[in-house]
N, C-alpha and C. Protein backbone atom coordinates (compact mmCIF):
# COMPACT_ATOMS: atom_id res chain seq x y z
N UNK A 1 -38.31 -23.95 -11.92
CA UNK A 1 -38.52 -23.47 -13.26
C UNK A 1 -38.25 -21.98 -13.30
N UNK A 2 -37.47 -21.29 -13.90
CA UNK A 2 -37.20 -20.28 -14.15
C UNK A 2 -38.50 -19.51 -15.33
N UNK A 3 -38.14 -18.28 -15.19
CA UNK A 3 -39.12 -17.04 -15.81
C UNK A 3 -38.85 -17.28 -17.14
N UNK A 4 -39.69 -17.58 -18.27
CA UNK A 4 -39.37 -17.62 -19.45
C UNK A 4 -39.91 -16.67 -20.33
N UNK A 5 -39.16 -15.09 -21.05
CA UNK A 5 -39.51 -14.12 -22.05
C UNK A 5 -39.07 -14.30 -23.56
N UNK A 6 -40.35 -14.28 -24.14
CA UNK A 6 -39.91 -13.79 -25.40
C UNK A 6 -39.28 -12.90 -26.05
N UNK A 7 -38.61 -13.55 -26.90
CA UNK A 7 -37.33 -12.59 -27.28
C UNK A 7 -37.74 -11.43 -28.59
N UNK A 8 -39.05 -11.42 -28.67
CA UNK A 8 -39.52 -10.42 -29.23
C UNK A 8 -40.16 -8.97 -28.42
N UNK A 9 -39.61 -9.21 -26.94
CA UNK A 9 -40.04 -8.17 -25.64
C UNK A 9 -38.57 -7.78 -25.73
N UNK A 10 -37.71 -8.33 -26.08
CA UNK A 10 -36.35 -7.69 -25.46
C UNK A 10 -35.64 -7.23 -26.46
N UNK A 11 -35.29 -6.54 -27.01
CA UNK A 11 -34.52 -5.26 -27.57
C UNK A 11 -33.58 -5.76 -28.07
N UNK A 12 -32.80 -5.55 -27.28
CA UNK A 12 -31.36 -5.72 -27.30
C UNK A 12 -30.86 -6.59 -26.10
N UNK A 13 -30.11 -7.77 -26.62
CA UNK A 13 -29.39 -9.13 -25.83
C UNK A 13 -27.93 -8.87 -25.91
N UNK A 14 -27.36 -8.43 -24.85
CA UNK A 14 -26.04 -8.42 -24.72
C UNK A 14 -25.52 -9.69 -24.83
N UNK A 15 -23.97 -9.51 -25.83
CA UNK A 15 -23.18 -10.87 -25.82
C UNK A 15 -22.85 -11.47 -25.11
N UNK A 16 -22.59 -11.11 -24.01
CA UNK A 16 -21.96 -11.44 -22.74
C UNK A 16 -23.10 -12.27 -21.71
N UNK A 17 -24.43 -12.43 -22.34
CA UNK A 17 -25.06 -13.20 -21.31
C UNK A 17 -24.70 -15.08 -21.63
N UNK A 18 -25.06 -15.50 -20.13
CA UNK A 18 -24.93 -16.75 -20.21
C UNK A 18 -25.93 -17.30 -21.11
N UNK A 19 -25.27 -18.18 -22.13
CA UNK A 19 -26.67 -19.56 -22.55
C UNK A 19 -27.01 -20.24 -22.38
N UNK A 20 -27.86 -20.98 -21.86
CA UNK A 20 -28.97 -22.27 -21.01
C UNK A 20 -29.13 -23.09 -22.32
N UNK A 21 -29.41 -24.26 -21.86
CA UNK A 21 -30.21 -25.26 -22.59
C UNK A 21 -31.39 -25.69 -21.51
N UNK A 22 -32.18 -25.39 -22.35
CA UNK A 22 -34.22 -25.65 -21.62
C UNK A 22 -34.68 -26.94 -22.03
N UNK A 23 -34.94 -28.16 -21.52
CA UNK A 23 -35.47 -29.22 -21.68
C UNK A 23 -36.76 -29.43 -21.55
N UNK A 24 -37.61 -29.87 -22.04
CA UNK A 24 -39.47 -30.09 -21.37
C UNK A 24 -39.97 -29.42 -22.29
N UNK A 25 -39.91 -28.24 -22.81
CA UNK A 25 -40.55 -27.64 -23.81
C UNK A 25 -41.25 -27.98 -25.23
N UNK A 26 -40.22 -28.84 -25.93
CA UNK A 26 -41.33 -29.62 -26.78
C UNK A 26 -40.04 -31.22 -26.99
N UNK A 27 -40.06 -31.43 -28.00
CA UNK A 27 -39.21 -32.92 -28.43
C UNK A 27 -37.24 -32.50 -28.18
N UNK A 28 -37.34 -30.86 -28.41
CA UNK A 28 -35.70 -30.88 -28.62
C UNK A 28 -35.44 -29.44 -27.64
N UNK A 29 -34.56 -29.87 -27.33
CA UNK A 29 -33.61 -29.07 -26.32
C UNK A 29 -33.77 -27.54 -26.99
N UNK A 30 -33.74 -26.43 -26.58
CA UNK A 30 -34.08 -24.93 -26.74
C UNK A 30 -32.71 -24.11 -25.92
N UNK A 31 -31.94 -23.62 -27.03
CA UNK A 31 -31.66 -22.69 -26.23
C UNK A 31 -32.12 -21.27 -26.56
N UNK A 32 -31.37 -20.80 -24.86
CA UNK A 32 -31.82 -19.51 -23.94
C UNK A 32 -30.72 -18.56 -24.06
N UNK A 33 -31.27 -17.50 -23.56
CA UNK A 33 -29.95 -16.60 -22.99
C UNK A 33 -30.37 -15.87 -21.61
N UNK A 34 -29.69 -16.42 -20.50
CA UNK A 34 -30.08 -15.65 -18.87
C UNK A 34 -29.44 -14.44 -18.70
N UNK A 35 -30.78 -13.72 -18.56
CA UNK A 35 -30.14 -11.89 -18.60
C UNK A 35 -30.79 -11.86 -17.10
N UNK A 36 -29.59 -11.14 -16.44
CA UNK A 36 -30.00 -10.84 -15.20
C UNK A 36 -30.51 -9.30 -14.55
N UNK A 37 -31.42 -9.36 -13.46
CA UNK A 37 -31.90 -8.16 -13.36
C UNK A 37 -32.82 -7.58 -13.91
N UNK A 38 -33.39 -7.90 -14.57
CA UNK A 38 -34.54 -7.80 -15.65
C UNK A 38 -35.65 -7.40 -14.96
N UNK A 39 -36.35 -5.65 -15.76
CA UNK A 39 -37.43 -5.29 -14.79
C UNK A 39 -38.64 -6.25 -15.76
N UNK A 40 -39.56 -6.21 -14.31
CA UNK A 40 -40.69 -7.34 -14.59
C UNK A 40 -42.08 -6.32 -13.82
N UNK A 41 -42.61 -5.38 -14.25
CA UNK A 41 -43.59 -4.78 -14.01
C UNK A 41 -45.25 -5.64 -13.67
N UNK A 42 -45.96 -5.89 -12.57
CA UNK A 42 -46.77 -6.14 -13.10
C UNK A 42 -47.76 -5.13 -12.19
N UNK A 43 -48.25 -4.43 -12.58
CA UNK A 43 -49.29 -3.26 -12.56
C UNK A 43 -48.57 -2.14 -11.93
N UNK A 44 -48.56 -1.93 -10.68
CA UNK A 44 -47.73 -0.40 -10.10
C UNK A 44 -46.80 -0.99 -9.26
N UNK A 45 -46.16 -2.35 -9.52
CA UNK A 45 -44.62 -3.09 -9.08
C UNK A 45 -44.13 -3.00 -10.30
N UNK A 46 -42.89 -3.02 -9.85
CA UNK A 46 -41.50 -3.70 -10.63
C UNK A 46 -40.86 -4.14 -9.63
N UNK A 47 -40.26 -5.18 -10.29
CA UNK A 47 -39.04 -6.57 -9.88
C UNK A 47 -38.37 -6.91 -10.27
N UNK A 48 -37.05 -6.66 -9.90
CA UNK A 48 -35.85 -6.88 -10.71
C UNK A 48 -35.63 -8.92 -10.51
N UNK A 49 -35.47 -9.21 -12.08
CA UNK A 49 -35.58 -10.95 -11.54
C UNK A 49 -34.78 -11.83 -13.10
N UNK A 50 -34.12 -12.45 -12.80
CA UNK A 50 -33.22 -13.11 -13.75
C UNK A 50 -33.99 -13.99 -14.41
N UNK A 51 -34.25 -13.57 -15.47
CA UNK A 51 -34.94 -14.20 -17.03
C UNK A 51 -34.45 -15.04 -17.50
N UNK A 52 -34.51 -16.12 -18.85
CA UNK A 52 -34.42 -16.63 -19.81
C UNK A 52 -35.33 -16.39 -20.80
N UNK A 53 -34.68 -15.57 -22.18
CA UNK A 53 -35.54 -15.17 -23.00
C UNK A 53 -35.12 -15.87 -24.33
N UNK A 54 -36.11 -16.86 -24.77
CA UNK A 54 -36.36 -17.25 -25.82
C UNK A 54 -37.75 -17.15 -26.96
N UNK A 55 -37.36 -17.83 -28.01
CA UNK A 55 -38.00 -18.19 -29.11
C UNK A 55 -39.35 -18.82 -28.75
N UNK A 56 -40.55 -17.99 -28.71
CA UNK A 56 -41.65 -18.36 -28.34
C UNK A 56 -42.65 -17.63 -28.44
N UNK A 57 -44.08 -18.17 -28.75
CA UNK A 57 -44.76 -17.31 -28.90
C UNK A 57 -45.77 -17.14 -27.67
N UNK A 58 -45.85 -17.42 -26.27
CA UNK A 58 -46.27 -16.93 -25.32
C UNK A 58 -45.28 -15.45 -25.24
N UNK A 59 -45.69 -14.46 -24.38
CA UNK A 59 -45.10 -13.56 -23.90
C UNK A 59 -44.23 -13.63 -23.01
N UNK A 60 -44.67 -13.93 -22.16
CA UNK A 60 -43.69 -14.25 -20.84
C UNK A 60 -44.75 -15.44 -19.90
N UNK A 61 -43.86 -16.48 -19.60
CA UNK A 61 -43.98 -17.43 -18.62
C UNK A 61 -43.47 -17.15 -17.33
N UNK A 62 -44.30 -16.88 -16.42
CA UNK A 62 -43.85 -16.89 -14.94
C UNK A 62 -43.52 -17.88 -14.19
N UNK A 63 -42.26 -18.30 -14.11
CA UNK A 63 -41.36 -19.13 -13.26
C UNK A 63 -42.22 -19.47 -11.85
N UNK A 64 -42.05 -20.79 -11.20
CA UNK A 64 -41.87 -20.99 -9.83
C UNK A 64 -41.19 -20.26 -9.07
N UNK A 65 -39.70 -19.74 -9.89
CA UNK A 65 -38.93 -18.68 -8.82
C UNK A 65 -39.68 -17.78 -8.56
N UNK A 66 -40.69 -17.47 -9.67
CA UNK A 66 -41.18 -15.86 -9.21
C UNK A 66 -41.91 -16.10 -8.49
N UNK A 67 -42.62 -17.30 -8.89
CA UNK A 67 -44.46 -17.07 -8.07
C UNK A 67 -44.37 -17.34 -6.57
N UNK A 68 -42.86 -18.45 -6.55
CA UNK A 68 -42.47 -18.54 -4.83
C UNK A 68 -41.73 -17.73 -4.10
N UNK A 69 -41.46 -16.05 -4.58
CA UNK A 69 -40.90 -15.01 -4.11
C UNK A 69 -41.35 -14.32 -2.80
């Protein structure tokens, strides 16, 4: 499972990122956009780590990729 951000944290989405389709989330397919490199602060770290930021009202979902880093 990848890192999932809301796209009300991110600014500005370059055109050029790839788009995902996210399944499991509710009845219909969601798409994404995977921005890579993405700083991910959590207290006096940062981690650069490839996102999918969508339409949602959690903040950010922490991926298996991350938590198994």
């Amino acid at each position: 499972m990848i890192t999932l951000v809301s796209s009300s944290l991110i600014s500005h989405i370059q055109e050029n990122c790839e788009s995902v389709v996210l399944k499991g989330i509710g009845p219909q397919p969601v798409i994404g956009k995977l921005i890579k490199n993405t700083a991910i602060s959590i207290g006096h770290t940062t981690m650069y780590w490839d996102v999918c930021v969508i339409d949602m009202t959690d903040t950010i979902i922490l991926g298996l990729d991350f938590l198994n880093a």
